[in-house]
N, C-alpha and C. Protein backbone atom coordinates (compact mmCIF):
# COMPACT_ATOMS: atom_id res chain seq x y z
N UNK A 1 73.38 96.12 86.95
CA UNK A 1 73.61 94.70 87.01
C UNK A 1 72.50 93.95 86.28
N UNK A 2 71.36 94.46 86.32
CA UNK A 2 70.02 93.49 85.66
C UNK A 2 70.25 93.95 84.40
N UNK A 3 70.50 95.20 84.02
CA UNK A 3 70.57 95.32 82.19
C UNK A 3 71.35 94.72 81.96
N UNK A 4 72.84 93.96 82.07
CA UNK A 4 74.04 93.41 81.80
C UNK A 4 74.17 92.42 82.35
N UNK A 5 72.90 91.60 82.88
CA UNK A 5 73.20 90.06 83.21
C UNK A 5 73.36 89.66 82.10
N UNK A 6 72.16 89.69 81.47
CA UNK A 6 72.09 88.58 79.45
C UNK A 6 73.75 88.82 79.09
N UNK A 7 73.86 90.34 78.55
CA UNK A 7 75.30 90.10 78.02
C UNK A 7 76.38 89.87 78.75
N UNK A 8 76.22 89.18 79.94
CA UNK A 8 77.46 88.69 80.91
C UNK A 8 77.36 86.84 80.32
N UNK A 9 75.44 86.83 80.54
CA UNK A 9 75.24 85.22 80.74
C UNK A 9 75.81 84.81 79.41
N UNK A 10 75.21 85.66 78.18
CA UNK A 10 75.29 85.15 76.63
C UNK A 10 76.93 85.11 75.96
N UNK A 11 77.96 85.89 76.83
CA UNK A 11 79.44 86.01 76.49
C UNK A 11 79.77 84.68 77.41
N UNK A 12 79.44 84.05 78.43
CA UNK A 12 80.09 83.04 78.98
C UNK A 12 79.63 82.01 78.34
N UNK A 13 78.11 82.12 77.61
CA UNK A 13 77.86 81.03 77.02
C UNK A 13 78.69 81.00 75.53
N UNK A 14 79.14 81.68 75.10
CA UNK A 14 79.66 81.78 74.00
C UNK A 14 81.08 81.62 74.42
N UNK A 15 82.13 81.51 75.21
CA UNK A 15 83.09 80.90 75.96
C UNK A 15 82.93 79.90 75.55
N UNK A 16 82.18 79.37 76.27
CA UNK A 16 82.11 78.14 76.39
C UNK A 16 81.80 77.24 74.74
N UNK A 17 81.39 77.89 74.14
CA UNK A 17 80.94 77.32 72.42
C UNK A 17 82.09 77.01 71.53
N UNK A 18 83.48 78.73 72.00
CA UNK A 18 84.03 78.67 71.23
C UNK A 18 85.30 77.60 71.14
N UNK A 19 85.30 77.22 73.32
CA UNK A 19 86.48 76.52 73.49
C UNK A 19 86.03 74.77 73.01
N UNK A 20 84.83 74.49 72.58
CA UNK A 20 84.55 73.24 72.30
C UNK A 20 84.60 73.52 70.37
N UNK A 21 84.57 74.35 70.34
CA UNK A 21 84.98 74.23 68.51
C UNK A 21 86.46 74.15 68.54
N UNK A 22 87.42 74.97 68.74
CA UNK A 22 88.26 74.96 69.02
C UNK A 22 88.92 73.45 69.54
N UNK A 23 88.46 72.87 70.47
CA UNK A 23 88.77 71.77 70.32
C UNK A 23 88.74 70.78 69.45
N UNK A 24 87.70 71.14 68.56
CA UNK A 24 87.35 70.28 67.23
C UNK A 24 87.79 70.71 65.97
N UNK A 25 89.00 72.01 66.33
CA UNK A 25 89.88 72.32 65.55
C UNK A 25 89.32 72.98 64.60
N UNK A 26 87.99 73.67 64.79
CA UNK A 26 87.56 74.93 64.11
C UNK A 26 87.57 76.45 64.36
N UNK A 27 88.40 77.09 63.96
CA UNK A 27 88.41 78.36 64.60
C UNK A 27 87.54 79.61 64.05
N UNK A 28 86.66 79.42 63.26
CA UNK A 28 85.52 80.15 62.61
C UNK A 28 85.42 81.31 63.02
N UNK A 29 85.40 81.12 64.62
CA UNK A 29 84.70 82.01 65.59
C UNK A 29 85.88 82.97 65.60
N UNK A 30 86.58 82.88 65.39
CA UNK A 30 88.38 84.10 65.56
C UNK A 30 88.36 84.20 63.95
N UNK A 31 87.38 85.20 63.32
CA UNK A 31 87.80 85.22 62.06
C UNK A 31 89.35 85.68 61.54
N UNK A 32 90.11 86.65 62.16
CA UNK A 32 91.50 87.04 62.12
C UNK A 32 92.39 85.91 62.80
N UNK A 33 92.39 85.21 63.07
CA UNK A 33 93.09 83.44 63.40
C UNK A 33 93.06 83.10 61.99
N UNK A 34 91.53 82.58 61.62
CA UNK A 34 91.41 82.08 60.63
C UNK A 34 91.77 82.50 59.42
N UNK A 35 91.70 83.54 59.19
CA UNK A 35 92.51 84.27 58.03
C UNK A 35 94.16 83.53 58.12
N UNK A 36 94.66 83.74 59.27
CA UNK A 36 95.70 83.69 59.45
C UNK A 36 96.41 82.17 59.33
N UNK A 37 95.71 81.35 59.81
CA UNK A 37 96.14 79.81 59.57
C UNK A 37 94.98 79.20 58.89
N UNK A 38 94.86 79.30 57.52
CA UNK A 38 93.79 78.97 56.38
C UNK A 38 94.37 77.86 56.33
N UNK A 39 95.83 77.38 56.27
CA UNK A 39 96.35 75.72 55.55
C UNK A 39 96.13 74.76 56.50
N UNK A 40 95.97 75.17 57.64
CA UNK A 40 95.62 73.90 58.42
C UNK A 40 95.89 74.51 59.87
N UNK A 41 95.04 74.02 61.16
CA UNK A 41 95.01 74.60 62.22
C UNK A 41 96.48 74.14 63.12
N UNK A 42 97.02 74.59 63.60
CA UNK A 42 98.35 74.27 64.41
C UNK A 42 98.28 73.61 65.68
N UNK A 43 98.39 72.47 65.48
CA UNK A 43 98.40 72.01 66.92
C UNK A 43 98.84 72.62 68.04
N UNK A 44 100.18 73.01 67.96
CA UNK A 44 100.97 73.66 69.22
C UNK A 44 100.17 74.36 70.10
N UNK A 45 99.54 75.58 68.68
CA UNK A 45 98.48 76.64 69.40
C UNK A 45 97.33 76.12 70.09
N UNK A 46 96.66 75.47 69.39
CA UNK A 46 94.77 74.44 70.32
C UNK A 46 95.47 74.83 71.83
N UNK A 47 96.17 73.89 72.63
CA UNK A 47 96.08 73.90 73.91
C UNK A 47 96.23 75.10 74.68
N UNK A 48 96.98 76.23 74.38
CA UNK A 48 97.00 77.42 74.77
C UNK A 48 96.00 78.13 74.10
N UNK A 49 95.30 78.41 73.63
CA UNK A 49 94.18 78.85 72.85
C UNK A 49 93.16 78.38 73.55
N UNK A 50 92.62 77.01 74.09
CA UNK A 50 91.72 76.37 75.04
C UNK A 50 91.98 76.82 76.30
N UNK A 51 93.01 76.92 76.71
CA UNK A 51 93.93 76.97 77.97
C UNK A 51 92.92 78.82 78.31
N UNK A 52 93.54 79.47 77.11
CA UNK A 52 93.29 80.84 77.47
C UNK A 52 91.78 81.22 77.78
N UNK A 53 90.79 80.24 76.53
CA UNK A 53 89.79 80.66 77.02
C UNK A 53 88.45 80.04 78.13
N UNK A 54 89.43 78.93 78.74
CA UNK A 54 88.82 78.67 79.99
C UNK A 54 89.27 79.57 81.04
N UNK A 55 90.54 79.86 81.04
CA UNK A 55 90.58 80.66 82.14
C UNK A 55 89.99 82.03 81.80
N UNK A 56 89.55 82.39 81.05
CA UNK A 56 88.72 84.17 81.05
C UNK A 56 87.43 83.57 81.38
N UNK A 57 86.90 82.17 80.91
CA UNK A 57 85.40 81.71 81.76
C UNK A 57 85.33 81.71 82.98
N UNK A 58 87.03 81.33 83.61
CA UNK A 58 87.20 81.27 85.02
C UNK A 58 86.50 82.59 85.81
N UNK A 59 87.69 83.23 84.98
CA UNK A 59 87.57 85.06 85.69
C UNK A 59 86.29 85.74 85.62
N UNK A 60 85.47 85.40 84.76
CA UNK A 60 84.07 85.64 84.68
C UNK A 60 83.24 85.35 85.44
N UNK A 61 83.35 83.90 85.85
CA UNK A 61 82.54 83.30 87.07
C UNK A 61 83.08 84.20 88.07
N UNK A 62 84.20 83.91 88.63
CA UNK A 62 85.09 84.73 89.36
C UNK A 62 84.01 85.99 89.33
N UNK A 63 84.21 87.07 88.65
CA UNK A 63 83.79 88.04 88.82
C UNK A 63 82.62 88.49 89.15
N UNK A 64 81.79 87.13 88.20
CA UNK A 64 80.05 87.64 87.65
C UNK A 64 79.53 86.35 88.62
N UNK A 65 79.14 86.08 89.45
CA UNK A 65 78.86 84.56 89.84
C UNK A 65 77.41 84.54 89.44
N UNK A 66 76.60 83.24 89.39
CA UNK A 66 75.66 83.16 89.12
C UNK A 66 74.57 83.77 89.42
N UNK A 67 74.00 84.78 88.42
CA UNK A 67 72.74 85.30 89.14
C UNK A 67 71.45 84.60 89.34
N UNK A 68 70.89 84.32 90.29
CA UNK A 68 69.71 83.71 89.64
C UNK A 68 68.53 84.72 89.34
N UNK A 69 68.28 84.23 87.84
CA UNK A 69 66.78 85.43 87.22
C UNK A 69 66.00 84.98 87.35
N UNK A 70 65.51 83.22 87.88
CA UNK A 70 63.88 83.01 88.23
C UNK A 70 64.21 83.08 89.43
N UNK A 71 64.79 84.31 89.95
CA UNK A 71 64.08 84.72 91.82
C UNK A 71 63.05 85.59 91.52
N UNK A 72 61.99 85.67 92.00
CA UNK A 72 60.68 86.60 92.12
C UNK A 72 61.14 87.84 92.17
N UNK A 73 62.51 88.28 93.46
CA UNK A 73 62.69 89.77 93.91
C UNK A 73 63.69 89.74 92.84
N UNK A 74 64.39 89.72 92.02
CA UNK A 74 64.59 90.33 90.82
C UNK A 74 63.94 90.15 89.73
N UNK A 75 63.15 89.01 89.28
CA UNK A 75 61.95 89.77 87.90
C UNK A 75 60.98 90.93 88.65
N UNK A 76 61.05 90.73 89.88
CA UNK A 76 60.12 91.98 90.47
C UNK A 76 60.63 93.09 90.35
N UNK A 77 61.74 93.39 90.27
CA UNK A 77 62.61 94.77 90.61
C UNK A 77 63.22 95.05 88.62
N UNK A 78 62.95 94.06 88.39
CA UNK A 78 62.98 94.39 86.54
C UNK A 78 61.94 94.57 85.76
N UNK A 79 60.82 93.98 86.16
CA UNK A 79 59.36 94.31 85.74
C UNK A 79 58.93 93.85 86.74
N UNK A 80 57.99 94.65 87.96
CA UNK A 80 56.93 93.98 88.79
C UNK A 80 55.29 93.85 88.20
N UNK A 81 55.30 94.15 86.72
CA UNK A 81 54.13 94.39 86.14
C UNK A 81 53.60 93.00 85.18
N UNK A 82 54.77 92.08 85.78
CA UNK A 82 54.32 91.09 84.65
C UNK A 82 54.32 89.56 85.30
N UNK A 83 55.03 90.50 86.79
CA UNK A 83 54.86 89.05 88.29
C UNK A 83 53.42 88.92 88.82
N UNK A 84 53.13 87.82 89.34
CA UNK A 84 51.88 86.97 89.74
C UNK A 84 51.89 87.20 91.15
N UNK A 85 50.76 87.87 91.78
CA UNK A 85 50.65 88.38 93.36
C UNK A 85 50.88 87.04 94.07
N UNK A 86 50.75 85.84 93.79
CA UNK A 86 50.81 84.50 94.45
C UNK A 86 52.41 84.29 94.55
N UNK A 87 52.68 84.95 93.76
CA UNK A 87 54.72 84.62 93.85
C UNK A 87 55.50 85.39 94.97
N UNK A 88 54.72 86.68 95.11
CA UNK A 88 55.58 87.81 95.31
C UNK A 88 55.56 87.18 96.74
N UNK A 89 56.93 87.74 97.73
CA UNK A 89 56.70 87.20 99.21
C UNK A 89 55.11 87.84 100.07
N UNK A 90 54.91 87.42 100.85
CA UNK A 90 53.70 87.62 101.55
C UNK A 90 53.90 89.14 102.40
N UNK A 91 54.69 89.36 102.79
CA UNK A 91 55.11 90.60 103.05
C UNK A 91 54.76 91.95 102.66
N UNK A 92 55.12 91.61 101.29
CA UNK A 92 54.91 92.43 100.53
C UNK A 92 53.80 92.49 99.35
N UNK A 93 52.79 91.73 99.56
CA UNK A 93 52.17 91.35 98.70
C UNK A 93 51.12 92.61 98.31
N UNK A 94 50.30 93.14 99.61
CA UNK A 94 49.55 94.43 99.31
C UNK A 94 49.98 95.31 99.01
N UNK A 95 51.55 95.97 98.70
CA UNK A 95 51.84 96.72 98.28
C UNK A 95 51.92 96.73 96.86
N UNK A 96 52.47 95.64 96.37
CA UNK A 96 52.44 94.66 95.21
C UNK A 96 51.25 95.50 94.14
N UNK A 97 50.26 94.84 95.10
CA UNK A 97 48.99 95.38 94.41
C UNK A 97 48.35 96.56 94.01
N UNK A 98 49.04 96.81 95.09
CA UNK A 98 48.80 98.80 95.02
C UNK A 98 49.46 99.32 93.78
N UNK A 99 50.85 98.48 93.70
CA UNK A 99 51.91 99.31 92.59
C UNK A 99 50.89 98.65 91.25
N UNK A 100 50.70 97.71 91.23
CA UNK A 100 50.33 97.15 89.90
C UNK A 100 49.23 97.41 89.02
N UNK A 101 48.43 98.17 90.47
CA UNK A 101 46.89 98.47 90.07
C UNK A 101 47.04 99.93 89.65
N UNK A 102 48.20 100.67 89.64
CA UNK A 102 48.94 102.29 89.82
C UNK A 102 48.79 102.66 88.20
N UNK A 103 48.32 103.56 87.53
CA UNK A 103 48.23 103.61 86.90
C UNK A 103 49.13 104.61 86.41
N UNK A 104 49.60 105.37 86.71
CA UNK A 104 50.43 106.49 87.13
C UNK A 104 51.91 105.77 87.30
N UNK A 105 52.00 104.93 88.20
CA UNK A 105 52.97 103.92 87.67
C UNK A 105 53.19 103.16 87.19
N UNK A 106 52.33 102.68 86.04
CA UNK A 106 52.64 102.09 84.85
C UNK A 106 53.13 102.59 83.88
N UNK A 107 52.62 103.85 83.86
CA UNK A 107 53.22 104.93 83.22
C UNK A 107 54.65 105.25 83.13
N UNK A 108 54.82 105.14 84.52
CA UNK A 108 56.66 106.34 85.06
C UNK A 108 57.41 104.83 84.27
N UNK A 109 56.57 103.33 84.50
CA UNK A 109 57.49 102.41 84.37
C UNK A 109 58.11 102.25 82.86
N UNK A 110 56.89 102.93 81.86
CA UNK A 110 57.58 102.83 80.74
C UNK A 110 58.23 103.45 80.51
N UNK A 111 57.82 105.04 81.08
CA UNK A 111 58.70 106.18 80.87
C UNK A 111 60.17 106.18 81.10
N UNK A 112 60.69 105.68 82.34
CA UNK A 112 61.69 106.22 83.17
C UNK A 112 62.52 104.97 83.05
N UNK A 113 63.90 105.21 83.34
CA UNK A 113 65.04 104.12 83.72
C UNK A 113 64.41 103.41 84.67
N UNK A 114 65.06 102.27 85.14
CA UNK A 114 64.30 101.27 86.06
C UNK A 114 65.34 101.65 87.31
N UNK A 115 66.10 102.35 87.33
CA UNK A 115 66.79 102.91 88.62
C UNK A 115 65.74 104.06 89.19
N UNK A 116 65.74 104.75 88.25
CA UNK A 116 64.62 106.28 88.53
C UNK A 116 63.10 105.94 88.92
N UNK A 117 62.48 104.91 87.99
CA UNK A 117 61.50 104.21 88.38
C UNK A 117 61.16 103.78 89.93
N UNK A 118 62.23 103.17 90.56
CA UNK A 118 61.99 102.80 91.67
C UNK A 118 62.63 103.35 92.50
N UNK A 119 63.05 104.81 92.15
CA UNK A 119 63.42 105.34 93.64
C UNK A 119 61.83 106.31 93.77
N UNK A 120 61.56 106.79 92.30
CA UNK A 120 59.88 107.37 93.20
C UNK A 120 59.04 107.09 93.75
N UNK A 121 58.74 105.29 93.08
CA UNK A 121 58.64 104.52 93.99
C UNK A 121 58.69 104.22 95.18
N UNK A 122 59.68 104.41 95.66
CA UNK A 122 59.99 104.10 96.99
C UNK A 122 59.16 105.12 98.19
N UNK A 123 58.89 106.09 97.70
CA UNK A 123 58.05 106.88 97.99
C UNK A 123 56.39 106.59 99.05
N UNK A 124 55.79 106.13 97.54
CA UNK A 124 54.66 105.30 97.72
C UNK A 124 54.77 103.92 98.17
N UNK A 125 55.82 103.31 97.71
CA UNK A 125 55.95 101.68 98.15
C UNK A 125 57.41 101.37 98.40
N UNK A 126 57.57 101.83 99.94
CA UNK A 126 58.74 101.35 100.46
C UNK A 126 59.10 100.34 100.51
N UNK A 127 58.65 99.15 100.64
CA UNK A 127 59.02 98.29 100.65
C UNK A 127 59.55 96.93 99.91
N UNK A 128 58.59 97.29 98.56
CA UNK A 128 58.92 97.19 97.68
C UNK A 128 59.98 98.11 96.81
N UNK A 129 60.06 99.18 96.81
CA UNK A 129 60.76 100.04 96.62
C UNK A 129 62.55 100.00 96.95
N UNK A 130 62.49 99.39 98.22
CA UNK A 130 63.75 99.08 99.13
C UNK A 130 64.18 97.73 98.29
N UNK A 131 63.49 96.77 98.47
CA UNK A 131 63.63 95.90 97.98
C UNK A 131 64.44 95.40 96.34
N UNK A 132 63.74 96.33 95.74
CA UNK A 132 64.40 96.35 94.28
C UNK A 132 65.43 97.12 94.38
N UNK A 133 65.69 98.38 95.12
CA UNK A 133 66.84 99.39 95.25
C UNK A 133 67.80 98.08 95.61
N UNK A 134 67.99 97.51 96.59
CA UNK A 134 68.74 96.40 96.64
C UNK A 134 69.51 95.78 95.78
N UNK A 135 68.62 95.34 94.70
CA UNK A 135 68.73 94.45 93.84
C UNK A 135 69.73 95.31 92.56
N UNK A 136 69.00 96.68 92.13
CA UNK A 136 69.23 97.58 91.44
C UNK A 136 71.27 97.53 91.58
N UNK A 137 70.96 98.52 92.47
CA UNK A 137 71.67 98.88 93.23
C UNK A 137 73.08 98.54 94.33
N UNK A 138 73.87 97.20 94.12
CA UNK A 138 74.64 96.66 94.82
C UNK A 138 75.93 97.31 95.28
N UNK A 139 76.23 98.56 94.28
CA UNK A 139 77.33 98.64 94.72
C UNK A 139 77.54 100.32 95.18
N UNK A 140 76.73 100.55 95.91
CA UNK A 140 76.74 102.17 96.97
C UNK A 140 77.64 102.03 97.78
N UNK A 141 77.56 101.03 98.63
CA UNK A 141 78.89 100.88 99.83
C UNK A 141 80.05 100.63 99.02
N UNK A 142 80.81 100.36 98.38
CA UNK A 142 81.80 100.33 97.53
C UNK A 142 82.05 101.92 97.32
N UNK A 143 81.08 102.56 96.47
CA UNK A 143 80.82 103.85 96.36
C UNK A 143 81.71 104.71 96.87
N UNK A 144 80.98 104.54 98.52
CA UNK A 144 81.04 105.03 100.15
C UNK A 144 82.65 104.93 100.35
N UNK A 145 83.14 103.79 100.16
CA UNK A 145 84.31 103.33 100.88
C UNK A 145 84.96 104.45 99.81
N UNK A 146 85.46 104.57 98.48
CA UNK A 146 86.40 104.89 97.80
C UNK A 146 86.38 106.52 98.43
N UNK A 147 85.28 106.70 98.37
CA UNK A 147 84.86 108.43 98.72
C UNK A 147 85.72 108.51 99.82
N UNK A 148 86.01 107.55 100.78
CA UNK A 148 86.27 107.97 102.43
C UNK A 148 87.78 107.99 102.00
N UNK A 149 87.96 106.86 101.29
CA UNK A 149 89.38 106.67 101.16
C UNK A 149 90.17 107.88 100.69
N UNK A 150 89.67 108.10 99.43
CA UNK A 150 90.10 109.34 98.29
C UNK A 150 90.13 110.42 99.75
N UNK A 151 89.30 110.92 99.92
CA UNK A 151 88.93 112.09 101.39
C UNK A 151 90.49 111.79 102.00
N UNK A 152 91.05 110.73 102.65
CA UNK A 152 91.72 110.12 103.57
C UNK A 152 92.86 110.53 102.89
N UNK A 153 93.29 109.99 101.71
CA UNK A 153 94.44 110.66 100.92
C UNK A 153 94.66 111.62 101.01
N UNK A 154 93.45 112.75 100.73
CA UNK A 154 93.38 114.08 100.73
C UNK A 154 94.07 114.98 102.07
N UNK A 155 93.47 114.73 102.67
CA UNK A 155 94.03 115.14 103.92
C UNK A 155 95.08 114.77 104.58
N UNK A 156 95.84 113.13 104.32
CA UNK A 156 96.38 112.87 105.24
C UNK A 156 97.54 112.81 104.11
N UNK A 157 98.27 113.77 103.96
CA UNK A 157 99.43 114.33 102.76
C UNK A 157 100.49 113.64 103.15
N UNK A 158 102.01 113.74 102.63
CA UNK A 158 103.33 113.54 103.26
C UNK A 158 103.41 114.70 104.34
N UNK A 159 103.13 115.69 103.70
CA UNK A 159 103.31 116.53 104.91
C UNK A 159 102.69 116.73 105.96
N UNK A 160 101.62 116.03 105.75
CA UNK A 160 100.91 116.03 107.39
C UNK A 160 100.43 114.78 107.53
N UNK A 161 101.46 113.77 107.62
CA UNK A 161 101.10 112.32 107.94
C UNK A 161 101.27 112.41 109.80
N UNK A 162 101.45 113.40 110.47
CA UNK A 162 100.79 112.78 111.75
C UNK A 162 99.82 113.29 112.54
N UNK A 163 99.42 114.42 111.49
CA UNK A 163 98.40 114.77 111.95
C UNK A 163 97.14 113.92 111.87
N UNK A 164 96.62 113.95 113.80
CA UNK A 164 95.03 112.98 113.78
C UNK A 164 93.92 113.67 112.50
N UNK A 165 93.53 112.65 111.72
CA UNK A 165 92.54 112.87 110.83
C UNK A 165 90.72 112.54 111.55
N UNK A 166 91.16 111.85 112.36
CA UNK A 166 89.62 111.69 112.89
C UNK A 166 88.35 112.84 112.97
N UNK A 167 88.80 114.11 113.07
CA UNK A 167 87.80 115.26 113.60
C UNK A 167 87.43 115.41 111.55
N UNK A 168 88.73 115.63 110.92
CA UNK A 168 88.82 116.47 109.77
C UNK A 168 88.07 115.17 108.40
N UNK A 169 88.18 113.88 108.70
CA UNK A 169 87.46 112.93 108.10
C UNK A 169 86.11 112.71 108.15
N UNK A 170 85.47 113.36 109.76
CA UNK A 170 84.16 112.79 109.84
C UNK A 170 83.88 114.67 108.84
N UNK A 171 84.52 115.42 109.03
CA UNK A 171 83.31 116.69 108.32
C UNK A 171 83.82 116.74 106.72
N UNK A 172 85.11 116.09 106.10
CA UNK A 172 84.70 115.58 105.05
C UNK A 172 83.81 114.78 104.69
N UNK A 173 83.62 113.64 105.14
CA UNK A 173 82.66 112.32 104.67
C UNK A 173 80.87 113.13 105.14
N UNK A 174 80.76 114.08 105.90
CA UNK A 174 79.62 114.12 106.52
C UNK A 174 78.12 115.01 105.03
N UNK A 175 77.27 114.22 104.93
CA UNK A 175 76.42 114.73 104.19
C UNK A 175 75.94 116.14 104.56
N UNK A 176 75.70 116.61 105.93
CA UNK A 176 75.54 117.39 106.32
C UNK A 176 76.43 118.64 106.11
N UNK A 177 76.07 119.90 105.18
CA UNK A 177 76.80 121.30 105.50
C UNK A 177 76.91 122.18 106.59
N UNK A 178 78.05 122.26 107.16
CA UNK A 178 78.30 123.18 108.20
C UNK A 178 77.15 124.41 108.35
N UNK A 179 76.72 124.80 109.14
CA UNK A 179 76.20 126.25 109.71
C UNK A 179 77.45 127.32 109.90
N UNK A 180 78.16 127.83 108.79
CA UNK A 180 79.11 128.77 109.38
C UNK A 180 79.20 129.92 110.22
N UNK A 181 77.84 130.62 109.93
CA UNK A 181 77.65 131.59 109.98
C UNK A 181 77.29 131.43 111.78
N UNK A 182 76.53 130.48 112.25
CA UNK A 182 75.82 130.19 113.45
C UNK A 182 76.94 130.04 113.93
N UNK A 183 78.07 128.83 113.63
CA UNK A 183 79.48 128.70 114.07
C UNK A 183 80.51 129.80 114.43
N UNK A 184 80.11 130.55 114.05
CA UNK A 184 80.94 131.78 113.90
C UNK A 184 80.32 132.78 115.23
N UNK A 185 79.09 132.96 115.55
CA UNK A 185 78.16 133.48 115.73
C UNK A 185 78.27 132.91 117.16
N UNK A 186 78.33 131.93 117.54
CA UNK A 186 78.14 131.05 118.83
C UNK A 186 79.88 131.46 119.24
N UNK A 187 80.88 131.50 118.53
CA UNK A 187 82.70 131.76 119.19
C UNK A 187 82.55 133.11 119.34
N UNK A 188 83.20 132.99 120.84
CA UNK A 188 83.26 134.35 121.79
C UNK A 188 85.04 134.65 120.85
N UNK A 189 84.82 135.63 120.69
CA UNK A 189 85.86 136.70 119.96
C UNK A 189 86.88 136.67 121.30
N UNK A 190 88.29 136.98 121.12
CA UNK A 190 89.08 137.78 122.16
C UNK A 190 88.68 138.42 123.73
N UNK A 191 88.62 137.22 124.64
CA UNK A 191 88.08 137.86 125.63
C UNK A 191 88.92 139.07 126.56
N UNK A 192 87.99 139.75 126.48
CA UNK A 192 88.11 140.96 127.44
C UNK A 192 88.77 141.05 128.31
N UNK A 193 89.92 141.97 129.00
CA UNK A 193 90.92 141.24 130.44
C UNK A 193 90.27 142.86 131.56
């Protein structure tokens, strides 16, 4: 989400550029339009042509809503090396310092993706660490849900739509691998008469 704000912010701003030329009956910006109606721009078309590209600004907002980039906890979680200890929340401020004074992580910061960056992070500076994972990071529970769902399909077939899924969902979804062997090991075999 932070690498692809600019080219979210800079395509809506450019929306917005092209539907005010367009209104002024220049279509520059659609070089294959313009090829196409060189003798003079068509009225008919302008209003559906404006029409169309407010509503994809719509769907954009819609989709992308405003991020704000002068919040502290995201220039912090995109570079915390170039934020001012007086900004950062108070909370977190000595950790702040710790990361900044890190020399070792100044390093990983040039080195590494800024996802990878701050999960080693998180390590040494949880809290900061958490914090930017946050930010990083929005869409794990989304993730989560499709996984359970897909799982849910899986199991719960035409042919065995009444069978209870509750037991057979939690040891799909479960991070944890079975102990088979112990499982196995603990069931009394055929008892004895």
């Amino acid at each position: 989400m932070i690498k692809h704000t600019d080219a979210i912010n800079a395509f809506m701003a450019k929306l917005k550029l092209w539907s005010q030329r367009v209104t002024n009956d220049d279509v520059t910006s659609f070089p294959r339009l313009n090829d196409i109606i060189r003798d003079g721009f068509e009225q008919l078309l302008k209003p559906d042509i404006i029409c169309h590209l407010q509503n994809l600004q719509k769907e954009f907002e819609r989709y992308f809503p405003e991020i704000n980039t002068s919040s502290i906890l995201l220039r912090l979680a995109r570079n915390p090396f170039i934020c001012e200890v007086e900004d950062v929340p108070q909370v977190i401020q000595e950790e702040f310092i710790e990361l900044t004074n890190d020399s070792f992580a100044g390093d990983q910061f040039r080195t590494c993706d800024l996802e990878k960056f701050w999960v080693k992070m998180q390590r040494s500076y949880p809290r900061l660490g958490s914090n930017a994972l946050k930010i990083i990071v929005p869409f794990s529970s989304i993730y989560l849900c499709e996984c359970g769902f897909s799982a849910l399909l899986t199991i719960k077939s035409k042919a065995r739509n009444r069978l209870d899924v509750e037991s057979d969902i939690r040891c799909a979804l479960s991070a944890i691998s079975p102990d088979i062997e112990n499982l196995v090991a603990n069931k009394q075999g055929q008892p004895s008469h």
